[in-house]
Structures are given as C-alpha cells and as structure tokens.
Protein backbone atom coordinates (compact mmCIF):
# COMPACT_ATOMS: atom_id res chain seq x y z
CA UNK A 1 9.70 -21.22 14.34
CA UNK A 2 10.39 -17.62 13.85
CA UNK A 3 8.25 -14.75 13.27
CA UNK A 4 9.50 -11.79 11.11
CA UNK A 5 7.70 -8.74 10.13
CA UNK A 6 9.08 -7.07 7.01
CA UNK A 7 8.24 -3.09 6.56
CA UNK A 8 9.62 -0.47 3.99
CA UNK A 9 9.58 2.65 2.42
CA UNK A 10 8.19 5.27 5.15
CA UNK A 11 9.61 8.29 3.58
CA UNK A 12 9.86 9.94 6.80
CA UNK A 13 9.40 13.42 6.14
CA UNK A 14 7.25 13.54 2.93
CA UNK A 15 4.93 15.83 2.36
CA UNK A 16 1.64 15.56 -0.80
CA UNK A 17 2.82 18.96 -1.82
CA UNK A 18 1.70 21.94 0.88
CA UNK A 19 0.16 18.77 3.04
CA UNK A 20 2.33 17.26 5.99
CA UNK A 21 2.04 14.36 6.60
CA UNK A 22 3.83 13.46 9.82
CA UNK A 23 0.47 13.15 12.12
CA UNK A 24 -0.66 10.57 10.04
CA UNK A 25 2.74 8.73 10.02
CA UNK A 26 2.89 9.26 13.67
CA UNK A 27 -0.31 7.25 13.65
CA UNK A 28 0.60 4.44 11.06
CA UNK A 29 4.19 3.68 12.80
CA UNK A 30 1.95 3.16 16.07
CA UNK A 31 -0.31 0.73 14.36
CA UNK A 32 2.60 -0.94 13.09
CA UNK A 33 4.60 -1.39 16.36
CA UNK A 34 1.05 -2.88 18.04
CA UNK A 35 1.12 -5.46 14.98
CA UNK A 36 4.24 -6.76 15.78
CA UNK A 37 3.30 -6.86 19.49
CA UNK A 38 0.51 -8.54 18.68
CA UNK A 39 1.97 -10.85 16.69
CA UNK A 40 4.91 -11.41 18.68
CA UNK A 41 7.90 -10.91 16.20
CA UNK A 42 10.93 -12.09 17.15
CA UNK A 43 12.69 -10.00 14.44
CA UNK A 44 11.82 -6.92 12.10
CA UNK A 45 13.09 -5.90 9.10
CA UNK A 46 12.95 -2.12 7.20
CA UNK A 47 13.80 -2.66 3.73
CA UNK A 48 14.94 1.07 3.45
CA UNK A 49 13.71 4.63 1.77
CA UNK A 50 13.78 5.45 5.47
CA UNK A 51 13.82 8.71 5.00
CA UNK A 52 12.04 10.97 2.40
CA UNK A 53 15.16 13.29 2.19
CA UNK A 54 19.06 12.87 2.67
CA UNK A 55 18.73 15.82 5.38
CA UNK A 56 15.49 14.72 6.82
CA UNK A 57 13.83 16.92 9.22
CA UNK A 58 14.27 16.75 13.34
CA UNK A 59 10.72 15.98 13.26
CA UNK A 60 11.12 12.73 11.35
CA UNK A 61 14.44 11.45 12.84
CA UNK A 62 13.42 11.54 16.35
CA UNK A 63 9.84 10.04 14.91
CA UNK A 64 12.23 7.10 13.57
CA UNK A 65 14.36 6.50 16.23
CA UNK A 66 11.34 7.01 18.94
CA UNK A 67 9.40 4.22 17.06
CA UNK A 68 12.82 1.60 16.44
CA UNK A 69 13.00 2.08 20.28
CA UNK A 70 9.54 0.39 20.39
CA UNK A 71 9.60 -2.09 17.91
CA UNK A 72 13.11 -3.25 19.57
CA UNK A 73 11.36 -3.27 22.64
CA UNK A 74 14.19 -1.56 24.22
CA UNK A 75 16.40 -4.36 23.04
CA UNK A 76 14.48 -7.82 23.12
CA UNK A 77 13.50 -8.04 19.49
CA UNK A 78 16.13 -7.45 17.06
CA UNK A 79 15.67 -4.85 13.99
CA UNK A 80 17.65 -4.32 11.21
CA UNK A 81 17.59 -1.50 8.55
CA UNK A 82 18.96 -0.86 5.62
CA UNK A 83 18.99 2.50 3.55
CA UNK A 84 17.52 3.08 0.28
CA UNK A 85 17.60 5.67 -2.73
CA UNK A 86 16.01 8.23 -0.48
CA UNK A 87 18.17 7.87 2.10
CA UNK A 88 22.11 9.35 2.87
CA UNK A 89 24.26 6.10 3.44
CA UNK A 90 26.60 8.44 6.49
CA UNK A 91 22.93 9.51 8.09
CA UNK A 92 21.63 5.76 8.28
CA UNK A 93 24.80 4.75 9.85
CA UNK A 94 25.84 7.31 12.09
CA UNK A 95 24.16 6.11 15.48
CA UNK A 96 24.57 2.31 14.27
CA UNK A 97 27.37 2.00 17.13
CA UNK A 98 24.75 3.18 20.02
CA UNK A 99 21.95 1.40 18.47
CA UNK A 100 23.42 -1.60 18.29
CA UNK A 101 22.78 -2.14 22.24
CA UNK A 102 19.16 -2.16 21.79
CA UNK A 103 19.95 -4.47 19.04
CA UNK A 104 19.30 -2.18 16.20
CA UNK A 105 21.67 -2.64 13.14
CA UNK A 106 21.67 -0.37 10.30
CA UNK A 107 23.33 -0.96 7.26
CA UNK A 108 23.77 1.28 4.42
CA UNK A 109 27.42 0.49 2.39
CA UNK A 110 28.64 -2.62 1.02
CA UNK A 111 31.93 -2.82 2.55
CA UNK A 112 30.78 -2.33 6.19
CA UNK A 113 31.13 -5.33 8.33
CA UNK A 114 29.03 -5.35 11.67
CA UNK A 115 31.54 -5.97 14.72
CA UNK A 116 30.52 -9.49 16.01
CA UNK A 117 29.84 -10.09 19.47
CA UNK A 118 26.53 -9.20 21.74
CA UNK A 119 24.21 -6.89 20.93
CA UNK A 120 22.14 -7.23 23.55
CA UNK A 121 21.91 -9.67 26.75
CA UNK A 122 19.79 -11.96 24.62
CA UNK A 123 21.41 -11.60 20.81
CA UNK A 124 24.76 -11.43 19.28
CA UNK A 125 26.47 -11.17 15.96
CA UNK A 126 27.90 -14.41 15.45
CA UNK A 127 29.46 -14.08 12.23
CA UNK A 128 29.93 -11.35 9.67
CA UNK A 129 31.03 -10.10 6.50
CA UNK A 130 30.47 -7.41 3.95
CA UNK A 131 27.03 -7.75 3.22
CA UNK A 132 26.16 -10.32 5.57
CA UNK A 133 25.22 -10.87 9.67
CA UNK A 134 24.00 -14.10 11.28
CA UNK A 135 22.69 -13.54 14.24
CA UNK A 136 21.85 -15.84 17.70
CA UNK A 137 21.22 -16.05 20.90
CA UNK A 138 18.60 -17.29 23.66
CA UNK A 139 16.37 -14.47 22.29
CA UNK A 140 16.00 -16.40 18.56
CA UNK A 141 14.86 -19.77 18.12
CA UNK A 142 17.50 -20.79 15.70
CA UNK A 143 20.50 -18.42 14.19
CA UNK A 144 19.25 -16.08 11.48
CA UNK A 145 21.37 -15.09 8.73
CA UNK A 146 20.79 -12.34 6.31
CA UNK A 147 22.19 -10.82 3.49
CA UNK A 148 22.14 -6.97 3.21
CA UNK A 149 21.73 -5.21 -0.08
CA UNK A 150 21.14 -1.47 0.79
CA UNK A 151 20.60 0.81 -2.48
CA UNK A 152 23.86 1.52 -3.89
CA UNK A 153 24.16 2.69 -7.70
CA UNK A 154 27.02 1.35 -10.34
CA UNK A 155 29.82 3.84 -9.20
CA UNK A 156 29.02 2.63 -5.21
CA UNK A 157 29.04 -0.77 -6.39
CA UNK A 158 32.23 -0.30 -8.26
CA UNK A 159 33.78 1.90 -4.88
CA UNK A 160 32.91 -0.99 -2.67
CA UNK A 161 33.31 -3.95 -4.59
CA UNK A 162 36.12 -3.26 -6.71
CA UNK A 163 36.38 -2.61 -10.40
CA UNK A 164 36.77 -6.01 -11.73
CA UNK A 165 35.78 -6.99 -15.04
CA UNK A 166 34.20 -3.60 -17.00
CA UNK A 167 32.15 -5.37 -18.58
CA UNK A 168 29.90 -7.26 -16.25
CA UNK A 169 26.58 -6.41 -15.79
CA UNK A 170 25.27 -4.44 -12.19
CA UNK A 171 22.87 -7.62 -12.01
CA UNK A 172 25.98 -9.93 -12.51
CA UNK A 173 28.18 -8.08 -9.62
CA UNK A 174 25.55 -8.34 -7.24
CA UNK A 175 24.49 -12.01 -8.25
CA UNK A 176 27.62 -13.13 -7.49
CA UNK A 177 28.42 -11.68 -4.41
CA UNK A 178 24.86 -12.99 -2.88
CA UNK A 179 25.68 -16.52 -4.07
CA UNK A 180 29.37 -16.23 -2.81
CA UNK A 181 27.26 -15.12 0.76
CA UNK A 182 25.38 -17.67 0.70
CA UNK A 183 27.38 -20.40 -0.38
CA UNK A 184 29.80 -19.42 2.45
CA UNK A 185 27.15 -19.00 5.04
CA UNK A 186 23.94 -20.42 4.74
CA UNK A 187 22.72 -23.82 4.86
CA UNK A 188 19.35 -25.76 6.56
CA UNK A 189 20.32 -25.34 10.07
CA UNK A 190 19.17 -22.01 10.37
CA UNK A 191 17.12 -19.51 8.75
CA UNK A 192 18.19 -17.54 5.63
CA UNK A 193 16.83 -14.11 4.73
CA UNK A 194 17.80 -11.25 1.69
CA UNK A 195 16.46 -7.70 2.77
CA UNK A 196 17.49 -5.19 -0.16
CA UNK A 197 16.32 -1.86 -1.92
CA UNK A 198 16.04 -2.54 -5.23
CA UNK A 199 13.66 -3.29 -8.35
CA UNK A 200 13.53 -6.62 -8.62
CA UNK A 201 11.33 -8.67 -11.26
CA UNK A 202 10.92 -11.88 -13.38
CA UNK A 203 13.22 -11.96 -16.42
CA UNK A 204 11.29 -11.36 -19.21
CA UNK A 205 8.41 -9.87 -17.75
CA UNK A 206 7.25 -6.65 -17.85
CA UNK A 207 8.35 -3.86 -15.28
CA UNK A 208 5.89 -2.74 -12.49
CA UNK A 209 5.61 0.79 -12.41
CA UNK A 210 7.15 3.10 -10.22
CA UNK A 211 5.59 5.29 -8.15
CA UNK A 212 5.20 8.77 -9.04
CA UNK A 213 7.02 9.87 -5.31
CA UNK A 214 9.64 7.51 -5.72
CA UNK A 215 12.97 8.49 -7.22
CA UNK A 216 13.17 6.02 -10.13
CA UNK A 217 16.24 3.24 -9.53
CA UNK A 218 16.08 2.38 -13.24
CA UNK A 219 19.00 3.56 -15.44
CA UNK A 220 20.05 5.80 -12.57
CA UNK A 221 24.01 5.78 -12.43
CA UNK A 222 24.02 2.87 -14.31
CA UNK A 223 21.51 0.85 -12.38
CA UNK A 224 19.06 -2.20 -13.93
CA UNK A 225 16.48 -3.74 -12.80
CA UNK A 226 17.44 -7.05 -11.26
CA UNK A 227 16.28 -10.50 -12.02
CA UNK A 228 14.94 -12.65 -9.09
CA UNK A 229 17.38 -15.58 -10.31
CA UNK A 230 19.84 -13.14 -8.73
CA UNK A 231 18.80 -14.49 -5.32
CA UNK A 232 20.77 -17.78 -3.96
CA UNK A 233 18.71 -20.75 -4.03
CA UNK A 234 19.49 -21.35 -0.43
CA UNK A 235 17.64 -17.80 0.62
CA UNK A 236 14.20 -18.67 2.37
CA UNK A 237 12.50 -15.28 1.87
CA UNK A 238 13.39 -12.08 0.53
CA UNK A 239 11.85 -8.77 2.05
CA UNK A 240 12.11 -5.93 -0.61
CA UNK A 241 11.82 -2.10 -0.77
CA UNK A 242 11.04 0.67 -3.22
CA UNK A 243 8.03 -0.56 -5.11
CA UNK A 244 4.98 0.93 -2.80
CA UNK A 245 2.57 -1.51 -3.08
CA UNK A 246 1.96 -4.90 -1.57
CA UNK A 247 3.32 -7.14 -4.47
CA UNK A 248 5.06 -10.88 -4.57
CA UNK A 249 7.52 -10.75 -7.79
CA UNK A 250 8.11 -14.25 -7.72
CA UNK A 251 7.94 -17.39 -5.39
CA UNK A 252 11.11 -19.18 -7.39
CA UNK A 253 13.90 -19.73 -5.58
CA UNK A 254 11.65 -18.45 -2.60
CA UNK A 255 8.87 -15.52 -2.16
CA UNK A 256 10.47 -11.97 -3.35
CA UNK A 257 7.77 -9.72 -1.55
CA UNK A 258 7.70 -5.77 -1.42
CA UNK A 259 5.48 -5.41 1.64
CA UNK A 260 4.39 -1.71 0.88
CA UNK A 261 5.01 1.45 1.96
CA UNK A 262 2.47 2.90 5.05
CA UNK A 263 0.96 5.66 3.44
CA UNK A 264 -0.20 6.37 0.60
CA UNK A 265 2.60 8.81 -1.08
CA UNK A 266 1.30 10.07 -4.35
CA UNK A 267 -1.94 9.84 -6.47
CA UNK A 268 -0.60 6.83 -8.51
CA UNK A 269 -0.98 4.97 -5.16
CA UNK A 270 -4.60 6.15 -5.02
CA UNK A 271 -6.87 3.03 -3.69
CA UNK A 272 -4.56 0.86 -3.08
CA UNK A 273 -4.35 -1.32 0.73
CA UNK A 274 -0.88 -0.23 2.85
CA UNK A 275 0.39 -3.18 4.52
CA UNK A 276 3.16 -5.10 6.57
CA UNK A 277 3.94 -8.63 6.09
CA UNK A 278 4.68 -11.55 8.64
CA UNK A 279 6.61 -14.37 8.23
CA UNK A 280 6.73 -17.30 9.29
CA UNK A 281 10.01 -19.86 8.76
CA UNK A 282 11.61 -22.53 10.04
CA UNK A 283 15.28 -23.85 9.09
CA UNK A 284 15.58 -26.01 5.75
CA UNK A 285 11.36 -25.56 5.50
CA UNK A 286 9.64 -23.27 2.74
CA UNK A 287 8.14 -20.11 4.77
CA UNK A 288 4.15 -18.69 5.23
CA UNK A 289 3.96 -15.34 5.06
CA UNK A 290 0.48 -13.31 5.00
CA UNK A 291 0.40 -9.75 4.72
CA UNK A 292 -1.68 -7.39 7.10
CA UNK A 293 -3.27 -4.60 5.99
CA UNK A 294 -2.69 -0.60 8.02
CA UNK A 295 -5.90 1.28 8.57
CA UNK A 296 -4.33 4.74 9.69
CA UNK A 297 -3.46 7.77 7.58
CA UNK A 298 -5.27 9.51 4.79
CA UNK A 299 -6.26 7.80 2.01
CA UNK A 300 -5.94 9.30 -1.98
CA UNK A 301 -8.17 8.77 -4.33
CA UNK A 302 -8.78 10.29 -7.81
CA UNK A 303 -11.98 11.35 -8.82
CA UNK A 304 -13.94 13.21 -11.69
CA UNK A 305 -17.35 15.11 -12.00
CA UNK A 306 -19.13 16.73 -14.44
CA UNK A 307 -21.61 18.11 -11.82
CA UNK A 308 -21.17 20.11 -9.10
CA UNK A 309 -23.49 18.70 -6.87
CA UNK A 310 -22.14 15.57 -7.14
CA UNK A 311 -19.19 16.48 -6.35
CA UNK A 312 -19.85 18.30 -3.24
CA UNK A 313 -21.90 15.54 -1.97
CA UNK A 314 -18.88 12.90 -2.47
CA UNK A 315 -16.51 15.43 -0.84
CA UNK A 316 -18.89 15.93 2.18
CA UNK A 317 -19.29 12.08 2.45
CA UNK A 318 -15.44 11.29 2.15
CA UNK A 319 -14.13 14.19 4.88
CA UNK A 320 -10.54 12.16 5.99
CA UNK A 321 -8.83 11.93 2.90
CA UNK A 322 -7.14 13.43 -0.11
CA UNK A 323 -8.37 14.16 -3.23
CA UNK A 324 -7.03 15.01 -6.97
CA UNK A 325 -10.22 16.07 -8.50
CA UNK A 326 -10.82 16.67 -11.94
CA UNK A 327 -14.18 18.49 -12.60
CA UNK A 328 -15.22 18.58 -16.47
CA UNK A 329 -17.05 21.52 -18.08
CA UNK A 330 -17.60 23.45 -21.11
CA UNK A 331 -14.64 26.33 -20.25
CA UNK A 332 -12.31 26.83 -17.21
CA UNK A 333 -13.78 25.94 -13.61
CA UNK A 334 -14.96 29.73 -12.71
CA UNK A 335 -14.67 30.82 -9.68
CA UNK A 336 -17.92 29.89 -7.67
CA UNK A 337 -17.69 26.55 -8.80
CA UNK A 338 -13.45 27.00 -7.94
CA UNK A 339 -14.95 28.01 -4.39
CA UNK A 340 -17.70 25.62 -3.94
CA UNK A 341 -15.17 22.42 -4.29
CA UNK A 342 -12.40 23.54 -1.81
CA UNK A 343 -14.93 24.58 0.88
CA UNK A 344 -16.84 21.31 0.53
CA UNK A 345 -13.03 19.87 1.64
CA UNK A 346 -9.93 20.16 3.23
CA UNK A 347 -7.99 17.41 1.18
CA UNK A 348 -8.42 18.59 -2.33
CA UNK A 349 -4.40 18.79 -3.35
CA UNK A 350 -4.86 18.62 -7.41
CA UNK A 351 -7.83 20.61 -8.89
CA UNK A 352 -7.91 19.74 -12.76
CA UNK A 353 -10.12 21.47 -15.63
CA UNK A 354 -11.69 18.71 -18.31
CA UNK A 355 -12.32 20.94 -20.95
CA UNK A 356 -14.98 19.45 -22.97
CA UNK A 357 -14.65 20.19 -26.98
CA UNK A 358 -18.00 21.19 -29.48
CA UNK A 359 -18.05 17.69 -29.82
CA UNK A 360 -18.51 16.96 -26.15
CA UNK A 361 -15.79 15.03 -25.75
CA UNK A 362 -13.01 16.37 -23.14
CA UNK A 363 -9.30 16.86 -23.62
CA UNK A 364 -6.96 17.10 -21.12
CA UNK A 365 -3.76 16.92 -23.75
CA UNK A 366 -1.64 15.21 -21.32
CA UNK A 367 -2.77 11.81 -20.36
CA UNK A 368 -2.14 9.34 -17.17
CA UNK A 369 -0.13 7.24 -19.78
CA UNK A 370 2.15 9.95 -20.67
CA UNK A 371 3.33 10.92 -17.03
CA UNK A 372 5.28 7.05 -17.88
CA UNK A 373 7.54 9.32 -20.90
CA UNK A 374 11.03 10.58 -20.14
CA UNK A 375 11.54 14.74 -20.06
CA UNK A 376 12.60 15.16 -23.38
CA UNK A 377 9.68 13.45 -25.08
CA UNK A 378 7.26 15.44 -22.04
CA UNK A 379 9.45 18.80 -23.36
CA UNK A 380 8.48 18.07 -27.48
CA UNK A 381 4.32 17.55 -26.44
CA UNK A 382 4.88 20.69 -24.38
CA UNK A 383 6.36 22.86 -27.06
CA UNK A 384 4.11 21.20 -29.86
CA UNK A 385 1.14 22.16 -27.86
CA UNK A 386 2.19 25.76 -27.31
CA UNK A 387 3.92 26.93 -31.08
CA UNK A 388 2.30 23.56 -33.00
CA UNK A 389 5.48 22.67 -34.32
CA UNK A 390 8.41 20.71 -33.47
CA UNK A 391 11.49 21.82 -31.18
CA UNK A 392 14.57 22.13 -33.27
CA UNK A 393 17.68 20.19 -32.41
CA UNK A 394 19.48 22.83 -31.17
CA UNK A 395 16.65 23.52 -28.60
CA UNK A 396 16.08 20.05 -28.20
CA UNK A 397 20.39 20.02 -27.17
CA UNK A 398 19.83 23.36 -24.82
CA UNK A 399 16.97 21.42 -22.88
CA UNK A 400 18.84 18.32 -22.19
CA UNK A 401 21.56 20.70 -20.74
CA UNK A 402 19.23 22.35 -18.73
CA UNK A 403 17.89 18.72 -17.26
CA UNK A 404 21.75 17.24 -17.50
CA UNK A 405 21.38 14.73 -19.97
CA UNK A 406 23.70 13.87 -22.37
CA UNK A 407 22.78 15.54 -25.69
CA UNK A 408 23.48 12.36 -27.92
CA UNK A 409 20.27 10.61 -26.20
C-alpha cells in the first residue's frame, strides 16, 4: 500500500491587504510536515499556486524550499510540484536540477521531460515523457506513475503541444494527451495518479465559485473549465489545485479532490475547515482517502452588528483572528464608535457602514452576489449609482480600454 498526502495552493507570500501573513504560514507548513510524519507518507504531492506572486518574496522562497527539505526528509520521501496560475513556470523550475537529489521534482511546462535515472539512493525515474514520470525504487512499495498537468493557458498549450486542429476545444487537447499518457503507461501493476491546476467539474453541473484571492482560470487566454471525463479511466486518484476549499468534484472514473488551500486567503473563505488529504492506494484497487483538517493560522470570519456593545464583546472574545465587520446604523459609523471597534481588535481588515433607510431597512447597494459580475457590468451599477443614469457607449468603449477588454464584448 502507499500513502500519499496531496496539498495545494499556499500562496506563499500573500498578504489580507496591510496584514502579512507569513508567521502564520510558517506555522501551518509545520503542522503540515508533522502530518505527514505522522502519517508516514511515502509520497507528497503540491498541486501548485505555490507562490502568491511570479516574483515572490526571499521570505517565502526560502520558507518553501526550507519546508520541501522537510517533507522530503532530506531525500527519503519523494515530492513533486507542479506550478499553477500564480506561479512563473522559469521560477518553479529553476532549482529542479539540484532538487532532484533530495528527490524533489518540479514541473511547470508541458514539454519538459524529467531525465530518468536516480533521484535519490532509494528512488528513480524509471520512465518519462512530456507530462508524465513513473517513479520506483526500494523506497516505494510499487512504481508510481503520474501525470502532470501544471496551469498552462490556450497559447501555452498551443506553444507546447503544437497547433493542430484550430478548432478543438482546450478540454479536447488536454483529454487526449492524458488518455494517450495513460494508455501508453499505466495499467494495474502499479499505482496511477493525475496532479493538475485547473477547474475541474461535472459536465453539466454548475461551477463552484472561485475564490475572491484567486486569479480566475475561467475564460483566461482562452481557458474552460474542464470536465472530469477528461481524466483516463485507468487514473486511481486525482489531486487538484486552485479551488480553496476541501471539495470532491466527482468519484467517476476515480475521486477528483481539491484538498484546500492552508489558510484562509480572503473573506469568501470565511468559516470554512483548511485541510490536507491522505491517500491510501494500492495497484489495480479503488483508493481511501480522508482528509485532515489544519488548526494553525488566523481564521476570517464575517460578521455584522447593529450594537456596539455587542460587537466589542464578540471582538474581545474572538482575539486570534480576522474580521470584515459590517456595523449597521442610522448614518456613517462616527468616529467614537470608528474608535471603539478597532481598539476592541487587532484583526479588523474590512470596516463596512449598513446604512439603514426611514424605513429601517439597510442598503449597502452592492451586494455579496454582485462581487460574482464581470467589470463592465460592476462599472454601469457604479456610474448608475453616482449620475442615476446609464453610461453611454462611448464611455462604456473608453472603460473596456482602460481594463483591456475588447470593446465588442
């Protein structure tokens, strides 16, 4: 049997505006590395969004490559990475050559083939090929093959895999390369894993949302959302990245699972449980896999009062996290009140009015729904609300400009 934990999406770097939050990833990549001690891995996998930034900080890449160095356990346990929308392809790969002997891989373009032979005393590359490793050795029970699918938009895609027929679809390029993979390479005596950085759902059924921190993958540079029929039937598990919550998209042809980000990144991930998952497979069997849940970090949570001594008492009685606190009232929060919340707490990062109408009913004009709308229709509410008419087209034209859109949209 072999046991895999599958990670993603620890933005490296990110900050909840003015607020660092490095400490607290410090913290969280600890707790993680003791989970797979504990559980005694035999392989890792970090479905991208490595980074928060394509130039991340020198804070953040030595915290990466201080806390692969641990996981690895200085080259026992294999890890592999790929990169994701948040992360620079050259960046991910640059050190793959030295990292490789404490059998680290990172992969981040579809035309890269990882150099068989040993990685480390214990594990080799046994086969390769764009897109693919299998990999074996006294250290793994059985050989592991996997099939890489970093992030790569339409014009990658097209840069790496050829031009071929205009007219098929992103989903149908990648489909087909995965099932030529597999076909080629993996059968029932060994185990056969996907680990990509895309959004992935049931065809047919509605889109989860992205997060508000993540840089959407949807209809960027041509870029759908992919079906989970895209994955070869003869794939055991696929570990996904980009969607931040703990979330299994389908268990046909096997379990698609994002396992979650660490942290939470941005109030739309208020309340909800970070975790990592572990899996357990075995060649030609159907895997377990059980996801644990992270206690470190700051938690966010979104709150609203209409009293002030309410308020403060919550604040005082939830001191370790962050806040986006919308406080409702007749006028515009004067300043005592303004002073009373953010010395009750440290974490308050979004203070919001409620202005309540002669009705008593508050009115916020922009509502959690419409942060979901693309700019122009945001742009039109925002220039309704301010000269209570319309935008021309010509302004409309001069805005999508401004943003980069094309004006026929």
């Amino acid at each position: 049997m072999l046991k895999i934990l599958h990670t993603a999406d620890w933005h490296l770097g990110k900050r909840l505006q003015e607020y660092s939050r490095i400490e607290e990833q410090k913290e969280v990549l600890a707790e993680l590395v003791e989970i797979a001690d504990t559980e005694n891995v035999d392989l890792v996998l970090l479905a991208g969004d490595v980074y928060d930034t394509f130039n991340p900080t020198h804070e953040a890449v030595d915290l990466f490559y201080k806390t692969l160095r641990k996981l690895s356990q200085a080259g026992k346990r294999p890890v592999i990475v790929i990169s994701g929308n948040h992360d620079s392809t050259q960046f991910i790969e640059a050190p793959d050559p030295l990292a490789r002997q404490l059998g680290i891989i990172f992969y981040s373009r579809y035309d890269t083939i990882v150099p068989p032979g040993g990685l480390t005393e214990d594990i080799s590359v046994s086969r390769s090929d764009p897109g693919f490793i299998e990999l074996s050795g006294k250290g793994l029970p059985v050989p592991v093959r996997i099939i890489l699918a970093p992030y790569a938009n339409e014009v990658l895609l097209k840069t790496y895999l050829g031009e071929g027929d205009r007219e098929a679809s992103f989903r149908e390029i990648l489909g087909s390369k995965w099932k030529n993979i597999a076909e080629s390479y993996c059968d029932d005596s060994g185990i056969n894993l996907f680990l990509g950085h895309f959004f992935f759902m049931q065809e047919g059924s509605k889109a989860e949302p992205e997060p508000e921190s993540e840089r959407p993958i949807l209809h960027v540079g041509g870029t759908q959302a992919l079906f989970a029929e895209s994955i070869p039937p003869q794939i055991q598990y696929a570990a996904l990245g980009h969607l931040h919550r703990y979330h299994s998209v389908s268990d046909i042809p096997c379990p698609l699972v994002y396992a979650s980000s660490p942290l939470s990144y941005s109030f739309s991930e208020a309340d909800q449980k970070k975790q990592v998952v572990v899996v357990e497979a075995e060649p030609g069997k159907t895997v377990s896999y059980r996801p644990i849940p992270l206690s470190k970090g700051r938690p966010l949570y979104r709150k609203t009062f209409d009293r002030l001594e309410k308020a403060i008492d919550w604040l005082q009685a939830h001191p370790h996290c962050y806040v986006e606190l919308t406080f409702a009232a007749d006028h515009a929060i004067d300043a005592a009140t303004r002073k009373a919340l953010l010395s009750a707490h440290d974490g308050i990062v979004n203070l919001i009015p409620l202005i309540r109408s002669s009705t008593g009913e508050t009115n916020t004009g922009l509502q959690v729904e419409d942060l979901e709308k693309d700019m122009v229709s945001l742009f039109r509410m925002y220039y309704h609300s301010e000269k209570l008419h319309e935008p021309n087209a010509e302004l409309i034209d001069l805005f999508k400009e401004v943003i980069s859109q094309p004006q026929n949209q």
